[in-house]
C-alpha atoms as a PDB file:
ATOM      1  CA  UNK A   1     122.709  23.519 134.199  1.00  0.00           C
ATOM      2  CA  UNK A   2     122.030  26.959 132.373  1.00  0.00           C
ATOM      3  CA  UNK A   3     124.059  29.676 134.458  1.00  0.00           C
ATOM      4  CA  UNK A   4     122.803  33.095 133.458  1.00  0.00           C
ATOM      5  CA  UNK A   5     122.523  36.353 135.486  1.00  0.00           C
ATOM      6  CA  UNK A   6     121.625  39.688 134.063  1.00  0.00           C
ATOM      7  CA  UNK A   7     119.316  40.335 130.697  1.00  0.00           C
ATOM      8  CA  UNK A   8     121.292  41.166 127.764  1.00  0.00           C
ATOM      9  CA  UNK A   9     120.594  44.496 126.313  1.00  0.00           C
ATOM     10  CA  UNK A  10     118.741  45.783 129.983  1.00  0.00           C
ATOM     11  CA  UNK A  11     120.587  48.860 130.692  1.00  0.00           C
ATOM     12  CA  UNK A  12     120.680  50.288 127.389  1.00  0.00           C
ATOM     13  CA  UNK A  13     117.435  49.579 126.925  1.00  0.00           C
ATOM     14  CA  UNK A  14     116.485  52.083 129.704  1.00  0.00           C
ATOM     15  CA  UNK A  15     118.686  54.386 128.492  1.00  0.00           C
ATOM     16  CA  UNK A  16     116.721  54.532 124.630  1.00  0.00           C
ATOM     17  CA  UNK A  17     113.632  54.917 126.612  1.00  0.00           C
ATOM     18  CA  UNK A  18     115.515  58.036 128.987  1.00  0.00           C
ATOM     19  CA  UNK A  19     116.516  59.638 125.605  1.00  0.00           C
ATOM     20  CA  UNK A  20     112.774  58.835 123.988  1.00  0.00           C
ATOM     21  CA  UNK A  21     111.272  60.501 127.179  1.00  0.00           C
ATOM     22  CA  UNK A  22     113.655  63.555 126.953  1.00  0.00           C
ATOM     23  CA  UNK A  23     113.069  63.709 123.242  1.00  0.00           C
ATOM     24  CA  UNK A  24     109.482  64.042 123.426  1.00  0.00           C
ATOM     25  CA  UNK A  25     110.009  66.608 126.411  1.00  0.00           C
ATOM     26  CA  UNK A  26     111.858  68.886 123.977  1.00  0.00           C
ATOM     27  CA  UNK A  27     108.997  68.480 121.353  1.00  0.00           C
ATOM     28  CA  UNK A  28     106.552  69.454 123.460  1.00  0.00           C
ATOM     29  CA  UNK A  29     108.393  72.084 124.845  1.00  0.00           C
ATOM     30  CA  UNK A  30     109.086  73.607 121.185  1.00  0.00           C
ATOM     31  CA  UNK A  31     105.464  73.462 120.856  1.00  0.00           C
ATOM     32  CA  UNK A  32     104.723  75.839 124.030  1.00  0.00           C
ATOM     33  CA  UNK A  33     107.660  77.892 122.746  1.00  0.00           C
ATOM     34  CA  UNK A  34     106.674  78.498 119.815  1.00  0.00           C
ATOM     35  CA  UNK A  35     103.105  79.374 120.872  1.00  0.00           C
ATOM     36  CA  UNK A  36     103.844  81.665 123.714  1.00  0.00           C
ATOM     37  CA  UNK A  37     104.475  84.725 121.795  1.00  0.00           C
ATOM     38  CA  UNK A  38     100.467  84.267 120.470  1.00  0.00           C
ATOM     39  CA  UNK A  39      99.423  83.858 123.945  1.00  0.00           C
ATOM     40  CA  UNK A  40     100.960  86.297 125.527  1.00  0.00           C
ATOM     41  CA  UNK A  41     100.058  89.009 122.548  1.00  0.00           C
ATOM     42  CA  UNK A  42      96.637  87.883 122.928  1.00  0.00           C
ATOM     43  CA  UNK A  43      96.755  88.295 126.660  1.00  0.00           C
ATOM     44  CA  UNK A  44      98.666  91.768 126.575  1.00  0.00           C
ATOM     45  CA  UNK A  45      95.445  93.126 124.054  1.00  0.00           C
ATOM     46  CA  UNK A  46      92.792  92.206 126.586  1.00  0.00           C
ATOM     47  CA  UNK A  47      94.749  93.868 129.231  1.00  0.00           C
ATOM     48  CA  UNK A  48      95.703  97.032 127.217  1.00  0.00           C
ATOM     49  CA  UNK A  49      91.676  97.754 126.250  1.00  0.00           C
ATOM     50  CA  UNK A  50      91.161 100.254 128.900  1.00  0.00           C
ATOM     51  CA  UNK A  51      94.087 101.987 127.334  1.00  0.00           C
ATOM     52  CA  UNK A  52      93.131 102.271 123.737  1.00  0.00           C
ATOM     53  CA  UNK A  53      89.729 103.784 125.309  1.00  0.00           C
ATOM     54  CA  UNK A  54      91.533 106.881 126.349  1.00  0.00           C
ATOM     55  CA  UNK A  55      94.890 106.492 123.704  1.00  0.00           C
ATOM     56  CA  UNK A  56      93.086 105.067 120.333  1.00  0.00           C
ATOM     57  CA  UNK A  57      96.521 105.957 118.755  1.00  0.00           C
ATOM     58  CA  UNK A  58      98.302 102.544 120.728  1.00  0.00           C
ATOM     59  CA  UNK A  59      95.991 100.540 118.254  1.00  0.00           C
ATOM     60  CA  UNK A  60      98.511 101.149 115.596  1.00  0.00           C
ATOM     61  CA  UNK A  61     101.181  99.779 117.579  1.00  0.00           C
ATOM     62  CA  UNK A  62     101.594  96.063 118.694  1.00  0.00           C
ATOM     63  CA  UNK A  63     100.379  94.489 121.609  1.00  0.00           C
ATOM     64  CA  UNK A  64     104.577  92.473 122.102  1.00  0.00           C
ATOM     65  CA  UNK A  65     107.672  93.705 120.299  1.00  0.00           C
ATOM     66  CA  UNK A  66     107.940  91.845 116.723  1.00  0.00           C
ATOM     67  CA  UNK A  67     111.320  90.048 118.638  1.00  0.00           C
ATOM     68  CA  UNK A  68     109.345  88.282 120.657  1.00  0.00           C
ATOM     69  CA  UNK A  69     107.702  86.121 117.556  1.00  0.00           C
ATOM     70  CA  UNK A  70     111.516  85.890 116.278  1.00  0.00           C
ATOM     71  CA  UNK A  71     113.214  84.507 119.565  1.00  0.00           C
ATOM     72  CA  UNK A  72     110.413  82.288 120.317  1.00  0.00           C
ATOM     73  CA  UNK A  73     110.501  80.785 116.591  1.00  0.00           C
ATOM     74  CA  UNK A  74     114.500  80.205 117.068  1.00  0.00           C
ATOM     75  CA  UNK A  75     114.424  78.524 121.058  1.00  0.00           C
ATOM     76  CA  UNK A  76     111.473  76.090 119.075  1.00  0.00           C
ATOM     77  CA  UNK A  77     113.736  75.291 116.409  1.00  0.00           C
ATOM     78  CA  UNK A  78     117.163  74.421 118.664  1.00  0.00           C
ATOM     79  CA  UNK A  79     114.202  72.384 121.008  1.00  0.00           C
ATOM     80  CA  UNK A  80     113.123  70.479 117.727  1.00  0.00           C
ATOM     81  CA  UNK A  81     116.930  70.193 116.690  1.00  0.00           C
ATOM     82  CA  UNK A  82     117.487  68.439 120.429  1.00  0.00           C
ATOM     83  CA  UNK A  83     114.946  66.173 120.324  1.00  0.00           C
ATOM     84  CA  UNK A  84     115.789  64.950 116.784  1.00  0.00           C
ATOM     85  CA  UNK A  85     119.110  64.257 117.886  1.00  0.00           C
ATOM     86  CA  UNK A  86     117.973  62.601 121.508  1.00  0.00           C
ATOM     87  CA  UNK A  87     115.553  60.269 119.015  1.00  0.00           C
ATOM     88  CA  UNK A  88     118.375  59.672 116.829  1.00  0.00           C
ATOM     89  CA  UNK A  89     120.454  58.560 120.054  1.00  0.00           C
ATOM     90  CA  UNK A  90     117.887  56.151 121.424  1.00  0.00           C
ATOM     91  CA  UNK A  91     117.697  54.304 117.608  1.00  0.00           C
ATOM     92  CA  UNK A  92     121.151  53.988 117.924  1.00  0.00           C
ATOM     93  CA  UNK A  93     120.691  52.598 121.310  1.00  0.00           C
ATOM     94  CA  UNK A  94     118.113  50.471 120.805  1.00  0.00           C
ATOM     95  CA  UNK A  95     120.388  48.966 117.673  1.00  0.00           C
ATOM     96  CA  UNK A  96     122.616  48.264 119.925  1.00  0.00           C
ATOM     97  CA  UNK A  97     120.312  46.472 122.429  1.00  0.00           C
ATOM     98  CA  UNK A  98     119.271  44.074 120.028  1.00  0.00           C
ATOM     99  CA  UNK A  99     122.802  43.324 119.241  1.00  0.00           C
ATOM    100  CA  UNK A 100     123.433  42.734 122.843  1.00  0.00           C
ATOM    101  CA  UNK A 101     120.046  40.242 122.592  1.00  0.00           C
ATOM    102  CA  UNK A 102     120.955  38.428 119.573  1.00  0.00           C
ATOM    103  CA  UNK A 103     124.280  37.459 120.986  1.00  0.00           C
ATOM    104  CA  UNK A 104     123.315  36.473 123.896  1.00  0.00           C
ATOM    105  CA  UNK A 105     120.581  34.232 122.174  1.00  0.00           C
ATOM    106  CA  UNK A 106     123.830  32.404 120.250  1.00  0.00           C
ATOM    107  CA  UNK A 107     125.766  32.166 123.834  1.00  0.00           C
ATOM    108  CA  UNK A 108     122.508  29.954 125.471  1.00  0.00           C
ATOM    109  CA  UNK A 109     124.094  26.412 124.055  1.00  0.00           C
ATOM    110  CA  UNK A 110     127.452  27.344 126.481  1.00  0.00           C
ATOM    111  CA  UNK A 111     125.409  28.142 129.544  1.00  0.00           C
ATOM    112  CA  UNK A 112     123.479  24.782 129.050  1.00  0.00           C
ATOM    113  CA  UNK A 113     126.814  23.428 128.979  1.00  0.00           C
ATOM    114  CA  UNK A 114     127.281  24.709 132.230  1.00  0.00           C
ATOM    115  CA  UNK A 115     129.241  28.462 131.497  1.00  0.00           C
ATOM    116  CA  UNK A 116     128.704  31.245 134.045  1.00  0.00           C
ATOM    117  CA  UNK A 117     127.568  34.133 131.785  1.00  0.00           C
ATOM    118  CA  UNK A 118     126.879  37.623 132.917  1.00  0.00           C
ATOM    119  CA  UNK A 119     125.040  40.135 130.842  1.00  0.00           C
ATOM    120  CA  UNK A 120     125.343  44.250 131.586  1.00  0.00           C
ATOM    121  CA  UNK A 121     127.716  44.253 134.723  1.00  0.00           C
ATOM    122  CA  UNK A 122     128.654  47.424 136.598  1.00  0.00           C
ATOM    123  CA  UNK A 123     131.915  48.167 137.941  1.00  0.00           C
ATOM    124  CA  UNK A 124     133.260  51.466 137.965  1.00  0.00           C
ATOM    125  CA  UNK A 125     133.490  54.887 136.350  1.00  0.00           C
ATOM    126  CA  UNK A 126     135.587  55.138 133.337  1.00  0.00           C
ATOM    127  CA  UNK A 127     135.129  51.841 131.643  1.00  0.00           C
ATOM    128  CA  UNK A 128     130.515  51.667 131.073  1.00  0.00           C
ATOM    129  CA  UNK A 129     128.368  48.707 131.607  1.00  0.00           C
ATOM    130  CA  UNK A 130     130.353  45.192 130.531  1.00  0.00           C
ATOM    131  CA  UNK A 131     127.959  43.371 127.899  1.00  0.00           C
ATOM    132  CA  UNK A 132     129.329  40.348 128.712  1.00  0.00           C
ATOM    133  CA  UNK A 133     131.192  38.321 131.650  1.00  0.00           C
ATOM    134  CA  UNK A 134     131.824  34.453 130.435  1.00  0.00           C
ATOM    135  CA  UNK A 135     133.365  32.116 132.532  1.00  0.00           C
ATOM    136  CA  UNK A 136     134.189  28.313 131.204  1.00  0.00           C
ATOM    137  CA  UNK A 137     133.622  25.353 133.144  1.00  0.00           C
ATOM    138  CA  UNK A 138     137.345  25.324 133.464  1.00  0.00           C
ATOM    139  CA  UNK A 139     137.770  28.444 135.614  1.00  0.00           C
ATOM    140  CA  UNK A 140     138.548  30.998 132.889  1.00  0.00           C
ATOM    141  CA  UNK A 141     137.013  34.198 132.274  1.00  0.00           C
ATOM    142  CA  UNK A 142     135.979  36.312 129.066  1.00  0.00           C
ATOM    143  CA  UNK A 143     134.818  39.677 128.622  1.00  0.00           C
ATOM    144  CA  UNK A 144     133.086  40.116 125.792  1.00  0.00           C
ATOM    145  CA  UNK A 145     132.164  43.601 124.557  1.00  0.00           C
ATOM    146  CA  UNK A 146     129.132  43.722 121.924  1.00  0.00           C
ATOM    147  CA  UNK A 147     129.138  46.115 118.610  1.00  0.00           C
ATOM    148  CA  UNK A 148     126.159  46.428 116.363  1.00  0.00           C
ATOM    149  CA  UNK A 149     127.782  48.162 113.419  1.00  0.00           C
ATOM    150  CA  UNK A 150     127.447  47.113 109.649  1.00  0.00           C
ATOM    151  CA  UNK A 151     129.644  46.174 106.869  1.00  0.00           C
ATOM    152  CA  UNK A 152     133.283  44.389 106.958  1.00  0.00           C
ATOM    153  CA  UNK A 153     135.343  44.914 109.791  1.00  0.00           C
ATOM    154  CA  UNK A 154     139.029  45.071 109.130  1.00  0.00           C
ATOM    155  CA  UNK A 155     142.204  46.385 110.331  1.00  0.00           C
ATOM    156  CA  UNK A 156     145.418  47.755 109.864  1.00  0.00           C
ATOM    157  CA  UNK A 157     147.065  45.782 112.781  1.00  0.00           C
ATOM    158  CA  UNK A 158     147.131  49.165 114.962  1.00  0.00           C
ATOM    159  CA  UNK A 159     143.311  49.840 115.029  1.00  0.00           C
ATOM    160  CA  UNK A 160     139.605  48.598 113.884  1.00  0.00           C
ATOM    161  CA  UNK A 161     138.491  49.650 110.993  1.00  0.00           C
ATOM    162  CA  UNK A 162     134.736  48.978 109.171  1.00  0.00           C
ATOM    163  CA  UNK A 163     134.494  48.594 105.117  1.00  0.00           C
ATOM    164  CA  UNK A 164     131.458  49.966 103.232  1.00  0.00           C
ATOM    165  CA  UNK A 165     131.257  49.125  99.917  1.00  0.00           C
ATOM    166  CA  UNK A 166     134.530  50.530  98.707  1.00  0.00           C
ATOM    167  CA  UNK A 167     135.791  52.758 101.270  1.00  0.00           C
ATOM    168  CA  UNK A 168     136.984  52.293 104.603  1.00  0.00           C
ATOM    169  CA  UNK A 169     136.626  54.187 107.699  1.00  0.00           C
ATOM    170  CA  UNK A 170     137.818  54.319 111.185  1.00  0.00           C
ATOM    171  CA  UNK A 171     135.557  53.698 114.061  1.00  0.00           C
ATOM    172  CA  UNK A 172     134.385  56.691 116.331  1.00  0.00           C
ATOM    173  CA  UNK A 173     136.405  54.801 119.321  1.00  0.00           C
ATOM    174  CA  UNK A 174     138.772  52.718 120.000  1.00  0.00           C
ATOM    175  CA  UNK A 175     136.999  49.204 121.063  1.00  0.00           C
ATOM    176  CA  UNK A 176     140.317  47.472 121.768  1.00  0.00           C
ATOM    177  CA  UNK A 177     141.362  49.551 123.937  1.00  0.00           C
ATOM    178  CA  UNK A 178     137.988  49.898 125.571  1.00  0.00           C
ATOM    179  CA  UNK A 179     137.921  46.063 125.767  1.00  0.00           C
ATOM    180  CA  UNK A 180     141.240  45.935 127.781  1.00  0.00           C
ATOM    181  CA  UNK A 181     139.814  48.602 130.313  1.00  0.00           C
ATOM    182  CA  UNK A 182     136.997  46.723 131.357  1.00  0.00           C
ATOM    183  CA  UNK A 183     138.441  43.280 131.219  1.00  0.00           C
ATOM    184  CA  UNK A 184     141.239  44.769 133.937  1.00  0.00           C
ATOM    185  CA  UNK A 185     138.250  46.255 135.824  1.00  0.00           C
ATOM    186  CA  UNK A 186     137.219  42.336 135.664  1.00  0.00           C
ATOM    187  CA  UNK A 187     140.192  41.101 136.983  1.00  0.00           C
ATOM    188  CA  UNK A 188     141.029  43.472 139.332  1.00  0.00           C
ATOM    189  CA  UNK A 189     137.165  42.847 140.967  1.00  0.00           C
ATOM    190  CA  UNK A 190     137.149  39.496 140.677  1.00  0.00           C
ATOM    191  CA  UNK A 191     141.158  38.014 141.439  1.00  0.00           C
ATOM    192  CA  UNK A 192     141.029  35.842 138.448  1.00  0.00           C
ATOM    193  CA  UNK A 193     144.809  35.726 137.111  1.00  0.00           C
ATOM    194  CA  UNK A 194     143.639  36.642 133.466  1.00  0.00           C
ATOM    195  CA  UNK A 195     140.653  38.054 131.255  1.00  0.00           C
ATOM    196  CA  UNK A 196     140.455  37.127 127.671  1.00  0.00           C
ATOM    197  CA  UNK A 197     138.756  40.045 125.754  1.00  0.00           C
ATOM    198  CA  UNK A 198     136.549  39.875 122.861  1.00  0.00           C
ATOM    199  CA  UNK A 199     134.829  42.469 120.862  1.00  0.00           C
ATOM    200  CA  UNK A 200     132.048  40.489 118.856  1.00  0.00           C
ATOM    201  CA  UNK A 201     129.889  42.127 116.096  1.00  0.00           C
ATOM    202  CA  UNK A 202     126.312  41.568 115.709  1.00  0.00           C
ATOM    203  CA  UNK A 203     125.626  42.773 112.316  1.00  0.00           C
ATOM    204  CA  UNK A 204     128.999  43.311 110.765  1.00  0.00           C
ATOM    205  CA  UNK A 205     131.682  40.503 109.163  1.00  0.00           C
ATOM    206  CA  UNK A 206     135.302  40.306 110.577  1.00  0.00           C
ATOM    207  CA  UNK A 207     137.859  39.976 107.885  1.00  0.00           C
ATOM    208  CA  UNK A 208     141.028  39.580 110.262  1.00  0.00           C
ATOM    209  CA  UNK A 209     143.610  36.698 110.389  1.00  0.00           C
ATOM    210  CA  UNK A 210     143.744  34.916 113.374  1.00  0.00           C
ATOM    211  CA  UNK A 211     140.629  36.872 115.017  1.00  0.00           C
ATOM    212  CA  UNK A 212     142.788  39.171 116.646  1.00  0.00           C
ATOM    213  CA  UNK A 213     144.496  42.384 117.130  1.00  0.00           C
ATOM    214  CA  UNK A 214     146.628  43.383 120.268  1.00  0.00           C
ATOM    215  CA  UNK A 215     145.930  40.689 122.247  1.00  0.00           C
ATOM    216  CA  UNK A 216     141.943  40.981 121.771  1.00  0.00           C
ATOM    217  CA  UNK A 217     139.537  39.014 119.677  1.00  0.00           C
ATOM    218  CA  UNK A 218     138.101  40.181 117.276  1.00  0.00           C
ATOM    219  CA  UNK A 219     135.253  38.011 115.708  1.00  0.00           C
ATOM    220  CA  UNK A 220     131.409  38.534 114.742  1.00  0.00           C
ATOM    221  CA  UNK A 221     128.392  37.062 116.157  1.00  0.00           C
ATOM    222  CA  UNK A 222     128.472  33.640 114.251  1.00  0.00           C
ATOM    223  CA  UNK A 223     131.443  33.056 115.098  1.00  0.00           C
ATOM    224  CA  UNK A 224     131.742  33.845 118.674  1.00  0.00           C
ATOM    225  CA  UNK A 225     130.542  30.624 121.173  1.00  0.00           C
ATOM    226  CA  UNK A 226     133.372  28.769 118.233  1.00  0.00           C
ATOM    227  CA  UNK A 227     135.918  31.150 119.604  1.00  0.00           C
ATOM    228  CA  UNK A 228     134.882  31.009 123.178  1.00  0.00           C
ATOM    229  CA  UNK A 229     135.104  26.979 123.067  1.00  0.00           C
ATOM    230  CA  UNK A 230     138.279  27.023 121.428  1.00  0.00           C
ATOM    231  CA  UNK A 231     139.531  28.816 124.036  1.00  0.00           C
ATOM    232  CA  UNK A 232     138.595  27.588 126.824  1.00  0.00           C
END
């Protein structure tokens, strides 16, 4: 019987949406910006019409300090700048949503066969949402932490490292150890005596002998319910 709790890719999700909402908040708020100088300059020549009845020599001079046009032109630009980066955020998000949702499409053949999975688990500050919680039919339990990136992951037996075409960088963090955190916070919650943890990638290919690094697995998304079977 199919075991499942949880929808992979939920919480983040809701968080693209948050930073979609809080993009188009700052867009719309650049727009008011950046029209409030007219507004108010408008507004500030009705009001001053008595007064250029009995001082024609204001007309010369403007209704709001020049400045005003210049500050409200910047604050509309950093607002822009903020929601570009918010929208930016949620793709990124949403990228790694579907990676969540494609894995857990691969991992429905081991729930049929009667594994406990878990998608999107809270535990505690410090470690995030867990992707993944898999536990065999056999009692033991996986934590499996899904990465959307591209291109050919590799390493140098300290560290996880991505290939694009010819060059190689390092990734922005450190996934192993991020891995290890939350499969403790697993252990420690649940009493199991171990957690096996597995960062699988959606999109990119793992190039690593043996599928692991430091006592995690490392292992991409077509390869993952082989791994989990293996060892369970």
């Amino acid at each position: 019987m199919a075991k499942s709790k949880g929808r992979a890719g939920r919480n983040i999700r809701i968080l693209a949406l948050s930073r979609r909402f809080r993009a188009v908040q700052a867009f719309v708020l650049a727009g008011v910006v950046a029209c409030l100088p007219f507004v108010l300059s408008a507004l500030a020549e009705r009001l001053r019409q008595p007064l250029l009845e009995i001082s024609p020599e204001l007309q010369d001079s403007p209704a709001i300090p020049p400045i005003f046009y210049g500050m409200g032109f910047v604050f509309a630009l950093v607002l822009v700048a903020s929601g570009i980066s918010l929208w930016k955020r949620a793709n990124r998000a949403d990228q790694g949503a579907k990676g969540e949702e494609d894995t857990a499409n691969e991992l429905r053949s081991l729930a049929a066969d009667g594994w406990q999975i878990e998608y999107g688990k809270r535990l505690g500050k410090g470690v995030g949402d867990i992707d993944i919680i898999c536990v065999s039919p056999g009692g033991r339990t996986f934590v499996v932490d899904v990465k959307s990136h591209r291109g050919v992951v590799t390493t140098d037996g300290k560290q996880l490292k991505r290939r694009m075409g010819k060059k190689q960088y390092p990734f922005e963090k450190d996934f192993l150890i991020q891995v290890t955190k939350q499969a403790l916070q697993v252990k420690k919650k649940t009493g199991v005596d171990f957690v096996t943890s597995v960062v699988a990638f959606s999109n990119a290919r793992v190039a690593i002998s043996n599928n692991k690094v430091k006592h995690v697995y490392v292992i991409d998304k077509a390869g993952l319910v082989g791994l989990l079977r293996s060892l369970a």
